[in-house]
N, C-alpha and C. Protein backbone atom coordinates (compact mmCIF):
# COMPACT_ATOMS: atom_id res chain seq x y z
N UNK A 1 80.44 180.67 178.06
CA UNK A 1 79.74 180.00 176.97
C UNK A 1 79.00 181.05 176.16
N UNK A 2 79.55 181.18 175.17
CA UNK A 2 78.19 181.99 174.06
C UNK A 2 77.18 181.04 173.15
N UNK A 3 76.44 181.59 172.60
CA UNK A 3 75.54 181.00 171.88
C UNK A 3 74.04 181.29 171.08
N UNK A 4 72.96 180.89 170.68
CA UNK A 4 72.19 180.95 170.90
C UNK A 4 71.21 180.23 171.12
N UNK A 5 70.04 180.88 171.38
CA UNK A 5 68.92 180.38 172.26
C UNK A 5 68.58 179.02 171.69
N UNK A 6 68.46 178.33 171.85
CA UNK A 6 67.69 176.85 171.57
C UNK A 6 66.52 176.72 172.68
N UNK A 7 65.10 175.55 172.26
CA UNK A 7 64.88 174.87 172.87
C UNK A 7 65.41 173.80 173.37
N UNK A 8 65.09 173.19 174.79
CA UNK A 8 65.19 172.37 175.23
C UNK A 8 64.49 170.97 174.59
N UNK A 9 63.36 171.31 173.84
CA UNK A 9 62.70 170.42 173.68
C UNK A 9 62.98 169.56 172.41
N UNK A 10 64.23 170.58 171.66
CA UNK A 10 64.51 169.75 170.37
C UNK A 10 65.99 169.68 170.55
N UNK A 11 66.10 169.39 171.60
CA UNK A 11 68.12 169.26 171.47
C UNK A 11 68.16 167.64 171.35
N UNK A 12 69.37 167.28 171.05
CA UNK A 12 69.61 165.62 171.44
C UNK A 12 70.33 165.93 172.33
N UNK A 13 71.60 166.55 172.84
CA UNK A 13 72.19 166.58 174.30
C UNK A 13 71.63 167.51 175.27
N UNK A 14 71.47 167.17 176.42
CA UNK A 14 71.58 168.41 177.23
C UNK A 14 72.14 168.01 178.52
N UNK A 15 72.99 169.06 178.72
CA UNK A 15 74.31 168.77 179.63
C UNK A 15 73.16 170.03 181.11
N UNK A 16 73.82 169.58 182.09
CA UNK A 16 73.16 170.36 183.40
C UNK A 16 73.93 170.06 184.53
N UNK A 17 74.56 171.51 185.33
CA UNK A 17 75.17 171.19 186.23
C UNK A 17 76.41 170.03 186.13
N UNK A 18 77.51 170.19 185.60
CA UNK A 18 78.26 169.52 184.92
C UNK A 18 79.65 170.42 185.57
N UNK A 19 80.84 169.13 185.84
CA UNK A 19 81.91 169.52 186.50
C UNK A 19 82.51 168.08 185.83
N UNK A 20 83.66 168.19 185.31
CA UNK A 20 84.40 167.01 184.92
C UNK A 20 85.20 166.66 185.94
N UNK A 21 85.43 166.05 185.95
CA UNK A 21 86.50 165.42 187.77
C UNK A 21 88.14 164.71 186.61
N UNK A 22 88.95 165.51 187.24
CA UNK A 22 90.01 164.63 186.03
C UNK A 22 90.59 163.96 187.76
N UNK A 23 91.50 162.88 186.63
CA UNK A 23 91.93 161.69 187.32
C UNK A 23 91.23 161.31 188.87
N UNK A 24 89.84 161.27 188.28
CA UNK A 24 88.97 160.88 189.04
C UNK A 24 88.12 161.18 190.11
N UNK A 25 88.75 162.66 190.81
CA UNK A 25 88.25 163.58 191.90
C UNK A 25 88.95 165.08 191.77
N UNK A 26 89.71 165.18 190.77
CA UNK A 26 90.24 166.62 190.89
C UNK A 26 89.27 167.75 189.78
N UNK A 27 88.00 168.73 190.31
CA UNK A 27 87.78 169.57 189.76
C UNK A 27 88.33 170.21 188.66
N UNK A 28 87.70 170.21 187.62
CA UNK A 28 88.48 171.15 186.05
C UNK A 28 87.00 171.95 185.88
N UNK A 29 86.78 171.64 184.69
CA UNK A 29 85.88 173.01 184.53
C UNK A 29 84.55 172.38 184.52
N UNK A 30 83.45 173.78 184.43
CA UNK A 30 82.20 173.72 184.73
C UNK A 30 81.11 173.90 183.61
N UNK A 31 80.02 173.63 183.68
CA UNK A 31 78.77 173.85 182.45
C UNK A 31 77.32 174.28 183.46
N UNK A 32 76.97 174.88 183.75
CA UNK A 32 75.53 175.10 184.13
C UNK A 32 74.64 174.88 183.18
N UNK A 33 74.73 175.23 182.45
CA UNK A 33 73.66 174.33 180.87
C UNK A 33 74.25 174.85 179.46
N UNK A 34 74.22 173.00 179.19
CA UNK A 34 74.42 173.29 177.52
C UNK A 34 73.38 172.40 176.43
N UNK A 35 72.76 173.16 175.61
CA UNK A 35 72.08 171.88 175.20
C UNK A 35 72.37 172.22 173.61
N UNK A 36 72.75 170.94 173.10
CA UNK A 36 72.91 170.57 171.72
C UNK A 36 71.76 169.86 171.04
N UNK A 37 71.78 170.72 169.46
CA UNK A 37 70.36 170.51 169.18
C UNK A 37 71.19 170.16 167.44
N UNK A 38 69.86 169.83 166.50
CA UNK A 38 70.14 169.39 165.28
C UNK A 38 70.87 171.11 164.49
N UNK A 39 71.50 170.91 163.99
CA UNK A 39 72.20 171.78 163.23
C UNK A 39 73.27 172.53 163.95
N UNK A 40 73.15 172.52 165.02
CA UNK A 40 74.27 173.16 166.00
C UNK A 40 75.64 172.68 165.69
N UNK A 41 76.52 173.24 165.29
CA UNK A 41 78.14 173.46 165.56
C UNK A 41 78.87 174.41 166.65
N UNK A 42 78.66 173.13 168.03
CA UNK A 42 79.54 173.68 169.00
C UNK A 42 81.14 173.55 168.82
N UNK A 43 81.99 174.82 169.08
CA UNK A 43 83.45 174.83 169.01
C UNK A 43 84.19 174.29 170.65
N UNK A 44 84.70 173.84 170.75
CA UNK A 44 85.52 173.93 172.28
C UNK A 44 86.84 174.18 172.02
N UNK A 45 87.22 174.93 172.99
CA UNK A 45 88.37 175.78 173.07
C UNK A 45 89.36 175.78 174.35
N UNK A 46 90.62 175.98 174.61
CA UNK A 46 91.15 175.80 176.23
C UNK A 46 92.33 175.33 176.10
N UNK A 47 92.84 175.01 177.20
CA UNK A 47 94.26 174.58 176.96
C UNK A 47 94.54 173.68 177.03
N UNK A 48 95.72 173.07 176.82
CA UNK A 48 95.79 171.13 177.06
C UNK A 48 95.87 171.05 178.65
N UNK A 49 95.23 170.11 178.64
CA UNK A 49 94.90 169.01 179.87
C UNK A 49 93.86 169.40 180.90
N UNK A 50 92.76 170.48 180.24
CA UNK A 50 91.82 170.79 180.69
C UNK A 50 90.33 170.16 180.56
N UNK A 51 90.61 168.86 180.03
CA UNK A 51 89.56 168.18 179.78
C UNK A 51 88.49 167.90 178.96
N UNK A 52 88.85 168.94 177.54
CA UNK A 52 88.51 168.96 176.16
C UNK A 52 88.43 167.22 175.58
N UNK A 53 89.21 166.90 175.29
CA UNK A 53 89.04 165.30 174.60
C UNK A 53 88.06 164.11 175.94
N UNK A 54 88.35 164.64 177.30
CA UNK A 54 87.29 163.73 178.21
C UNK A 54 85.96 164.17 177.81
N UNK A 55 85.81 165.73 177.77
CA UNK A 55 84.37 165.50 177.60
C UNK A 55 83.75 164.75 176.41
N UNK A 56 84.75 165.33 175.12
CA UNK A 56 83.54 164.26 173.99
C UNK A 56 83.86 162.89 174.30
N UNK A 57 85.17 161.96 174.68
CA UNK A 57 84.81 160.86 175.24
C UNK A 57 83.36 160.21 175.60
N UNK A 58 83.06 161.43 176.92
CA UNK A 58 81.80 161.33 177.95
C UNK A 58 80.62 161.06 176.64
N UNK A 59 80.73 162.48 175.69
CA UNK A 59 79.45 162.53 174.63
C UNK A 59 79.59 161.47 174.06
N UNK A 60 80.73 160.70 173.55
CA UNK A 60 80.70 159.09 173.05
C UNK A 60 80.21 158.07 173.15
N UNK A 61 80.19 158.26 174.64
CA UNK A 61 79.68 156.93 175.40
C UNK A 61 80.60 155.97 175.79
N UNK A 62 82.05 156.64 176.31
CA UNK A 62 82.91 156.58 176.96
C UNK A 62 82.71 156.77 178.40
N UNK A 63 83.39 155.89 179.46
CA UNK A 63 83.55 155.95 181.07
C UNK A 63 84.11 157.42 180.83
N UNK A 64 83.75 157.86 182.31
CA UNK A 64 84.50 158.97 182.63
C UNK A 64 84.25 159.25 184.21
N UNK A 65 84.69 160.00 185.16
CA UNK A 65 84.28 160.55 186.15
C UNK A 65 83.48 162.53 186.26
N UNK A 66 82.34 162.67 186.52
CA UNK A 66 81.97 163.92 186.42
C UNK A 66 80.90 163.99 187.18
N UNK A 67 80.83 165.39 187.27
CA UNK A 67 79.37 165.85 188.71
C UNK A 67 78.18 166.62 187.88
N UNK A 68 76.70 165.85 187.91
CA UNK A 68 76.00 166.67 186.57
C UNK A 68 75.32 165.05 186.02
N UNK A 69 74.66 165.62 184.91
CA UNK A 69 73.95 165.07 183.83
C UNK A 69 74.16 164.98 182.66
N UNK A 70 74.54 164.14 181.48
CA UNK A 70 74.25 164.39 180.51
C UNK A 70 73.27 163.36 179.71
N UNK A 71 72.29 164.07 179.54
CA UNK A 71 71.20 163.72 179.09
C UNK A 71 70.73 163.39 176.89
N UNK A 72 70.84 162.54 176.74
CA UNK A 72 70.93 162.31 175.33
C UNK A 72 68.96 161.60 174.92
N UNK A 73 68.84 162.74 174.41
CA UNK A 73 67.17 162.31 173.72
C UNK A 73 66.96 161.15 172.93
N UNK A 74 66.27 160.40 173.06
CA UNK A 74 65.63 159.75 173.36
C UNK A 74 64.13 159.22 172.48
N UNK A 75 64.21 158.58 171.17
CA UNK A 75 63.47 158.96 170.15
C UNK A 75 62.71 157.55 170.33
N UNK A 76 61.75 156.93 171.23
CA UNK A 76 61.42 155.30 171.14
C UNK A 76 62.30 155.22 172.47
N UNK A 77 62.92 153.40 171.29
CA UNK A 77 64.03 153.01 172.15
C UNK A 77 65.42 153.57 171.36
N UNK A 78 65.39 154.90 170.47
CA UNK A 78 67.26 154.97 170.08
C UNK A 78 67.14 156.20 170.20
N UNK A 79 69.00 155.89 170.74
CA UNK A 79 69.36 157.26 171.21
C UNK A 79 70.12 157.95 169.50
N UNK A 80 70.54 159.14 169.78
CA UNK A 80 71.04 159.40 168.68
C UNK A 80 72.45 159.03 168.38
N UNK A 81 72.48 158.93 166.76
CA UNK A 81 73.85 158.06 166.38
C UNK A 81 74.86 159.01 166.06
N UNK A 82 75.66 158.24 166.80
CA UNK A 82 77.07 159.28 167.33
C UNK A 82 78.47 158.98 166.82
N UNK A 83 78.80 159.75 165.75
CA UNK A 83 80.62 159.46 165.39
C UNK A 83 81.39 160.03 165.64
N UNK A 84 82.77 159.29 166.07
CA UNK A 84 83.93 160.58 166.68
C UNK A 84 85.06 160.08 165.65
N UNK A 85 85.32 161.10 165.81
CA UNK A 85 86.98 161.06 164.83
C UNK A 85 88.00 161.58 165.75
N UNK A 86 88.50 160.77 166.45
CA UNK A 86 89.58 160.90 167.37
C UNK A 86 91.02 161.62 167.27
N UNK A 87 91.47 162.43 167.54
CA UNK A 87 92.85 163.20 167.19
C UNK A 87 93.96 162.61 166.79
N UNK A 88 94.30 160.90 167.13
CA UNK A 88 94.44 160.28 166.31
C UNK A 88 94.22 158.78 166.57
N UNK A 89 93.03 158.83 164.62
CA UNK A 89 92.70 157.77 164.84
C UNK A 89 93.46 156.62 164.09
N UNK A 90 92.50 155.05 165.00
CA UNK A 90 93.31 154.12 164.96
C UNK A 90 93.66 153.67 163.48
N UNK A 91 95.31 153.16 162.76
CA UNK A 91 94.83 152.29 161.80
C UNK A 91 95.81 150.72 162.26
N UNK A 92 95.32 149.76 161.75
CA UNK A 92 95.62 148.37 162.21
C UNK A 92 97.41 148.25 160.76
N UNK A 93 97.55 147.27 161.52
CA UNK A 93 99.09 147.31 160.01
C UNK A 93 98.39 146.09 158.96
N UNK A 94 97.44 146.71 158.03
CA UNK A 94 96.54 145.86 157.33
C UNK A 94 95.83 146.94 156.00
N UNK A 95 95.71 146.68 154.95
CA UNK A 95 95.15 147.07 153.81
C UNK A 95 93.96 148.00 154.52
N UNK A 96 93.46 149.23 153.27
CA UNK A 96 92.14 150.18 154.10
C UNK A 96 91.34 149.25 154.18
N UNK A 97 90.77 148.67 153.26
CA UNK A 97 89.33 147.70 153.79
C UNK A 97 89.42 146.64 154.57
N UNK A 98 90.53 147.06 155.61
CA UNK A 98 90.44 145.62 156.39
C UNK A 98 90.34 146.55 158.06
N UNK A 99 90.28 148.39 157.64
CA UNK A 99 90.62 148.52 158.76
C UNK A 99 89.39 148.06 159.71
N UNK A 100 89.46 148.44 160.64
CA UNK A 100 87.96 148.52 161.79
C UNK A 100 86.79 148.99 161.39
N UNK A 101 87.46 150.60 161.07
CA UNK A 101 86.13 151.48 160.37
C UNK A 101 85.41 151.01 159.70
N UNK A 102 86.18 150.51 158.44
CA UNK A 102 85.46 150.21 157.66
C UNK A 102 85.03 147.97 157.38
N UNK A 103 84.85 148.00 158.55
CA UNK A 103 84.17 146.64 158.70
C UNK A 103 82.73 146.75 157.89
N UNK A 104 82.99 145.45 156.91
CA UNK A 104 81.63 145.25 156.17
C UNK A 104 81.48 146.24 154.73
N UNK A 105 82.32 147.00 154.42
CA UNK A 105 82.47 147.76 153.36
C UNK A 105 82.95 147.11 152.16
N UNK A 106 82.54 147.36 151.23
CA UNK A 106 83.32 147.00 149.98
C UNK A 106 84.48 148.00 149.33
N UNK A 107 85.27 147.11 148.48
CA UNK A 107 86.45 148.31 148.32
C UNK A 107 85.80 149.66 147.51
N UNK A 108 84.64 149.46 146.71
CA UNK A 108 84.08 150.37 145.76
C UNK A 108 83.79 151.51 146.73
N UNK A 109 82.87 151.23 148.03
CA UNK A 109 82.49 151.74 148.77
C UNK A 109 83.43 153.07 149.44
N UNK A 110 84.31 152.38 149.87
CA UNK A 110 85.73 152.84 150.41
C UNK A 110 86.15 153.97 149.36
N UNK A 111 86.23 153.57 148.50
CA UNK A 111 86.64 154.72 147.29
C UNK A 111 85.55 156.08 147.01
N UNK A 112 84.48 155.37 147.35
CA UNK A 112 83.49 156.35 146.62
C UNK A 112 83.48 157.30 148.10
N UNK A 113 84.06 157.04 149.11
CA UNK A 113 83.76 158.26 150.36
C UNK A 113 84.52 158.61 150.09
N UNK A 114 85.54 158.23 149.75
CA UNK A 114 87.03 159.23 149.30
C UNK A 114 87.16 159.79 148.42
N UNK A 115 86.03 159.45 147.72
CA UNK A 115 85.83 160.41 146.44
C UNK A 115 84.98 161.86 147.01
N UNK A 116 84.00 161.22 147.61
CA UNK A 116 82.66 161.92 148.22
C UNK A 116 83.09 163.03 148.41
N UNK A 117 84.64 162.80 149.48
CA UNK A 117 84.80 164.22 150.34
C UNK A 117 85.32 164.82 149.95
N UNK A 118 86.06 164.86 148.61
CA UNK A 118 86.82 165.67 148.02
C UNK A 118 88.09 166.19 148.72
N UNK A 119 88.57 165.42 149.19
CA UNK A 119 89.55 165.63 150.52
C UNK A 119 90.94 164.99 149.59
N UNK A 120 90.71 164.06 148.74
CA UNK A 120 92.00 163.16 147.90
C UNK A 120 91.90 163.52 146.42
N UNK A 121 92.59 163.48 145.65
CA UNK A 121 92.70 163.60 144.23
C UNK A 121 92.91 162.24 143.67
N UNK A 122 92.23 161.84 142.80
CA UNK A 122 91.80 160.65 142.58
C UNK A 122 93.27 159.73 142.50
N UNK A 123 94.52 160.00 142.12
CA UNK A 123 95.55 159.12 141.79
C UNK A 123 96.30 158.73 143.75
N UNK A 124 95.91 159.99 144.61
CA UNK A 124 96.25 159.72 146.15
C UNK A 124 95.40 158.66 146.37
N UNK A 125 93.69 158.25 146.25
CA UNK A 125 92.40 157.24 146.47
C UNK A 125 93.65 156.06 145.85
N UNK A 126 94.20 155.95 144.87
CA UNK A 126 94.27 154.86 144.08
C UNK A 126 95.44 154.41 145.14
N UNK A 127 96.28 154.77 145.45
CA UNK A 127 97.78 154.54 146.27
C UNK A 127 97.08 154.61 147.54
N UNK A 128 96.00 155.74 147.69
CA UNK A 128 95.76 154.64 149.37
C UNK A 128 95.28 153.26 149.68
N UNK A 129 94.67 152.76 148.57
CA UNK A 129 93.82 151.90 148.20
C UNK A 129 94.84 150.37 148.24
N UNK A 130 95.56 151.31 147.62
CA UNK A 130 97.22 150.02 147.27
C UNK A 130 97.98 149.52 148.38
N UNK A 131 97.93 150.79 149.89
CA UNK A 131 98.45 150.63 150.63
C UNK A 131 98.81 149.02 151.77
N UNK A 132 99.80 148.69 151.64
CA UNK A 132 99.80 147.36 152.49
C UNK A 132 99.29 147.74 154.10
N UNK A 133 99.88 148.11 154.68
CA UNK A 133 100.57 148.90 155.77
C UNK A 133 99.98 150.33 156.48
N UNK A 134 98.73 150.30 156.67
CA UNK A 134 97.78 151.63 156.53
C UNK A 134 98.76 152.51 157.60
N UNK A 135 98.94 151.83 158.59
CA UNK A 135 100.02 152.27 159.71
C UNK A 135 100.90 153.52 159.13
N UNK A 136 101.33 153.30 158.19
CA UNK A 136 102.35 154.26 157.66
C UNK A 136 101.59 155.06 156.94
N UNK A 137 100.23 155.91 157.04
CA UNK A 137 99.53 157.21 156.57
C UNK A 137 100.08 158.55 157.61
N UNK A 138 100.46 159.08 156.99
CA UNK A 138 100.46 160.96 157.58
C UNK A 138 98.99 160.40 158.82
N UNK A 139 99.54 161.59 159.55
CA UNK A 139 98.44 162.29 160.51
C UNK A 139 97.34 162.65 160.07
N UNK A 140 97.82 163.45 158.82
CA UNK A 140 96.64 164.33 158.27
C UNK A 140 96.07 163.10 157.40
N UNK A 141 96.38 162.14 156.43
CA UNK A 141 95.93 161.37 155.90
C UNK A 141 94.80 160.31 156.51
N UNK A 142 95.78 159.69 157.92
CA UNK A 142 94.75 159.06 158.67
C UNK A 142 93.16 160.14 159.27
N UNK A 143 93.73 161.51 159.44
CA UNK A 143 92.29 162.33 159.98
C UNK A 143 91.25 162.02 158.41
N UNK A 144 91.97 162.63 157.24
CA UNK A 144 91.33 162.73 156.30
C UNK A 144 90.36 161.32 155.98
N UNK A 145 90.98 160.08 156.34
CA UNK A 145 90.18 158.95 155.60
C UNK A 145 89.33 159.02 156.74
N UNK A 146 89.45 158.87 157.83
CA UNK A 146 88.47 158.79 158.98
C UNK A 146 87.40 159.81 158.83
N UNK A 147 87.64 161.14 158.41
CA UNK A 147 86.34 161.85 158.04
C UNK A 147 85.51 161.20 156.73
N UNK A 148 86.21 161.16 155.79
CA UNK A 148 85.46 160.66 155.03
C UNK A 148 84.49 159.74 155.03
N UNK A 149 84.92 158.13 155.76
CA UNK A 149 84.03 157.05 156.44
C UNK A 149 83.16 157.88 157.02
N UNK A 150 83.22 158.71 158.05
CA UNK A 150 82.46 159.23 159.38
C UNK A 150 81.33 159.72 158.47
N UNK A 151 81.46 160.82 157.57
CA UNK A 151 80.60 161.36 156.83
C UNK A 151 79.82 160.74 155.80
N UNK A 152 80.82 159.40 155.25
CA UNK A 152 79.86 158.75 154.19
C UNK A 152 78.47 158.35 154.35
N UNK A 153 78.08 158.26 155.76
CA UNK A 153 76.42 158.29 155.80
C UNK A 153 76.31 159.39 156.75
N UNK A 154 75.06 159.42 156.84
CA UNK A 154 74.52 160.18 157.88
C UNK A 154 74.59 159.98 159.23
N UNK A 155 74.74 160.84 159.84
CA UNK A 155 74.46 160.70 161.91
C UNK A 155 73.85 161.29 162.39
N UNK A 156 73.09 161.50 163.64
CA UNK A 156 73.05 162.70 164.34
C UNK A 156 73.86 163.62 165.03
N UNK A 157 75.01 163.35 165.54
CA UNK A 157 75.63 163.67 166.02
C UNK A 157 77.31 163.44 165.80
N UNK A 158 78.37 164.16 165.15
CA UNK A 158 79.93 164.26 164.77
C UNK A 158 80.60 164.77 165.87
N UNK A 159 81.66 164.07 166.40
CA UNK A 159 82.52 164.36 167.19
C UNK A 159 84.16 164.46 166.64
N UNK A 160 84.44 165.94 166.62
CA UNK A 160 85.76 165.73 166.37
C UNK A 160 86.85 166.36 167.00
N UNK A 161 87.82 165.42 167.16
CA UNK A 161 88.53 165.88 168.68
C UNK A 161 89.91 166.80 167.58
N UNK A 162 90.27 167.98 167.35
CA UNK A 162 91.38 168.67 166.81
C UNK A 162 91.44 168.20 165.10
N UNK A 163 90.49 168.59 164.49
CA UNK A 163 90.49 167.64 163.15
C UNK A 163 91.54 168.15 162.42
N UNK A 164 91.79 169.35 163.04
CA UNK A 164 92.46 170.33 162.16
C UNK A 164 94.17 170.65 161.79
N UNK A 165 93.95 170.00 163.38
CA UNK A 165 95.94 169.57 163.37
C UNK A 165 96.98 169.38 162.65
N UNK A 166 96.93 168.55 161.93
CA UNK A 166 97.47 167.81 160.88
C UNK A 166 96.77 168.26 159.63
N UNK A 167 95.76 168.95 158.71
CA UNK A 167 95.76 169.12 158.13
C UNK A 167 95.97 170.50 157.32
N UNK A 168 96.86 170.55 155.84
CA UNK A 168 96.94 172.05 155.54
C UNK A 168 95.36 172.70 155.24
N UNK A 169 96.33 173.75 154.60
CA UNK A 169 94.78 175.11 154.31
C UNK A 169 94.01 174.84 153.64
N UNK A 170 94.44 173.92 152.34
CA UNK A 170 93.03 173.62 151.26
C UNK A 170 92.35 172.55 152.01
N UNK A 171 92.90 171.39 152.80
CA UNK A 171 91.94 169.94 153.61
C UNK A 171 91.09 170.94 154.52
N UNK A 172 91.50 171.91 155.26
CA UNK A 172 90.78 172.65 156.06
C UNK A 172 88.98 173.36 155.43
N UNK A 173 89.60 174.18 154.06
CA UNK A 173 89.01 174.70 153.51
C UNK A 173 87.75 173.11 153.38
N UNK A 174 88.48 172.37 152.61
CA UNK A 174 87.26 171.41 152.41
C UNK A 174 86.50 170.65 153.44
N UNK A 175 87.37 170.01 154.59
CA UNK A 175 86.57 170.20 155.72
C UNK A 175 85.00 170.83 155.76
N UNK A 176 86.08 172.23 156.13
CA UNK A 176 84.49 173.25 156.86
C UNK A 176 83.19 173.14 155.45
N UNK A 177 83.25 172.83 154.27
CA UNK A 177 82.48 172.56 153.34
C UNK A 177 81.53 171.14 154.00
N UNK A 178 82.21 170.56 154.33
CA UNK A 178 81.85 169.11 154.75
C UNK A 178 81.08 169.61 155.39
N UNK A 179 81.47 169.69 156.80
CA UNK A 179 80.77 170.52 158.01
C UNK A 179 79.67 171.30 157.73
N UNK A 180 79.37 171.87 157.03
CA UNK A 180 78.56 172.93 156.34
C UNK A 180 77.40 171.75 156.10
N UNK A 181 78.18 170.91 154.72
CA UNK A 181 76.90 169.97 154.61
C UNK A 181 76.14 169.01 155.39
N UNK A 182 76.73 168.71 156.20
CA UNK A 182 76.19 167.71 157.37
C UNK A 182 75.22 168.96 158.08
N UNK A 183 75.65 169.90 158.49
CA UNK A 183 74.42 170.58 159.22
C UNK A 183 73.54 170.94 158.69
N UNK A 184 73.22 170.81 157.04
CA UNK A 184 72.11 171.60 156.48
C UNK A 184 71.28 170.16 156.29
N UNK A 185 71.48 168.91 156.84
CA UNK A 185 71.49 167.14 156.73
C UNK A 185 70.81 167.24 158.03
N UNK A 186 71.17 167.87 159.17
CA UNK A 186 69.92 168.44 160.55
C UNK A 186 71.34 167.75 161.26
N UNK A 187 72.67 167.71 161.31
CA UNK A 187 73.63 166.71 161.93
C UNK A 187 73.64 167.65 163.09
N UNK A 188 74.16 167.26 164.22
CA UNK A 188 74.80 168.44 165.14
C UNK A 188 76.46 168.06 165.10
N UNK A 189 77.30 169.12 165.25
CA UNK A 189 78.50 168.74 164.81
C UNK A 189 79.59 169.56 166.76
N UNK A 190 80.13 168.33 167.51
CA UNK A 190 81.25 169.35 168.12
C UNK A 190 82.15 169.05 167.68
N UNK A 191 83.29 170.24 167.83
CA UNK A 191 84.96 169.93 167.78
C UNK A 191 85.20 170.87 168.32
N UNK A 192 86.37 170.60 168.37
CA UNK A 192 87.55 171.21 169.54
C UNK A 192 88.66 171.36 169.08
N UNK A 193 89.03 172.97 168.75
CA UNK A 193 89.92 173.06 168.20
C UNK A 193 90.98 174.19 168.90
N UNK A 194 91.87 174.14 168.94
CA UNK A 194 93.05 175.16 169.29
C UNK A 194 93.37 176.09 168.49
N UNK A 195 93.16 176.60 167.28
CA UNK A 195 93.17 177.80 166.53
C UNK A 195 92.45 178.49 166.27
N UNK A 196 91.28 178.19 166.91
CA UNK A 196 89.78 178.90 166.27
C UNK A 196 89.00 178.75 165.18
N UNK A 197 89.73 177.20 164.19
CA UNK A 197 89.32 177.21 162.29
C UNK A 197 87.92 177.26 161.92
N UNK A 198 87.21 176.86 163.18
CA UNK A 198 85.76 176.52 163.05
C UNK A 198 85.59 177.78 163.91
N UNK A 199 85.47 178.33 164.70
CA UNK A 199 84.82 179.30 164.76
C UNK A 199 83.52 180.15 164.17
N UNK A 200 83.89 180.82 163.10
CA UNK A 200 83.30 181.58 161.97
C UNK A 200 82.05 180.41 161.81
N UNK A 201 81.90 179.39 162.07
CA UNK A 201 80.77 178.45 161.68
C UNK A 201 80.11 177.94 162.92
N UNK A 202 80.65 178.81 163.80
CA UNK A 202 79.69 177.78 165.15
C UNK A 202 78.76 179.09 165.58
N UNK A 203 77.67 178.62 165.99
CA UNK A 203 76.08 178.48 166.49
C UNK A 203 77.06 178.50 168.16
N UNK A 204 77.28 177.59 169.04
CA UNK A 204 78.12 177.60 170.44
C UNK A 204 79.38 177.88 170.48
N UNK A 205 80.29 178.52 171.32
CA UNK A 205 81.45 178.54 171.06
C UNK A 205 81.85 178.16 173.18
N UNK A 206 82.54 177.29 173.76
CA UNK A 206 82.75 177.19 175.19
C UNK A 206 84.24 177.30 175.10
N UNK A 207 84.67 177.92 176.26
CA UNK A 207 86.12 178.16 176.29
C UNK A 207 86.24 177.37 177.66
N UNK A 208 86.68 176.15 177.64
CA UNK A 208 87.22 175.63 178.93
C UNK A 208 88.12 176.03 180.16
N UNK A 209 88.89 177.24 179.27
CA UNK A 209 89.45 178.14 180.52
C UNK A 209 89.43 178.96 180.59
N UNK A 210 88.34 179.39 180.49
CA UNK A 210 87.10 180.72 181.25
C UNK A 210 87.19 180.09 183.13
């Protein structure tokens, strides 16, 4: 694990003595302490089936099996608000404003995050908008609208499991802009990526197969 120093006293996660157990009792990898704080962009790194997508699960507030703590601060009675953008996420075979995400949105709404992120060129917003059938979006399309929602308000905490996969060099480029702005917003941001794209911007960097 590299990094730097944080308090303890201003993180929202802090992980301690931590062993993920895959398929329920088999040892994968380890954490002696990690603690995630406001502005932090932790990277995770490793190979497949080392338990990268279980852990942010775990940070979700997803079941899981593991040996350890993870400890999420604690402001009153609320914990901090947590979005993941899943490697791939869900869409229903139904128009965008009918997906899940965006329950309770208006179509204006919908447009204006897709405007927000600068991720679409306004005539792509108009044809996604048109779409019957969301089912049939690219990879990269479905990552792209799902960031956009994720980011259209604020959180404390972004989870993104390989955002990068599916998208080319300029979505990338705008991405890490995104990313950029949410942390200067006090967000804490993880992802987990297999090429290193975020790198150059992370504060933590953990390699799961260390």
């Amino acid at each position: 694990v590299k990094g730097l120093a944080m308090s303890s006293a201003s993180s929202l996660v802090e992980i301690t003595d931590f062993q993920l157990l895959l398929a329920g009792r088999i040892p994968s990898f380890s954490l002696k302490k990690l603690l995630l704080s406001r502005q932090d962009i932790l990277t995770i790194t490793g190979p497949n089936g080392s338990g990268k997508t279980t852990l942010l699960d775990l940070l979700a507030g997803l079941p899981g099996r593991f040996r350890g703590s993870i400890r999420m601060r604690q402001d009153g009675q609320s914990l901090p608000e947590i979005k993941y953008c899943t490697q791939q996420p869900y869409f229903s075979a139904d128009k965008l404003f009918r997906q899940p995400m965006f329950s309770g949105w208006s179509n204006s709404e919908i447009k204006d995050a897709l405007r927000r992120s600068e991720l679409f060129k306004r005539d792509e917003i108009n044809e996604l908008l048109k779409m019957e059938n969301c089912q049939y979006f690219s990879g990269g399309e479905k990552i792209k609208i799902t960031i956009a929602g994720l980011f259209y308000k604020p959180a404390d905490i972004f989870l993104l499991d390989e955002p990068a996969s599916a998208l080319d060099r300029v979505s990338i480029m705008q991405l890490k802009k995104l990313l950029h702005r949410q942390q200067i917003n006090g967000a804490a941001i993880v992802i987990i990526s297999h090429q290193n794209e975020f790198d150059d911007m992370a504060t933590q960097i953990v390699d799961v197969g260390v």
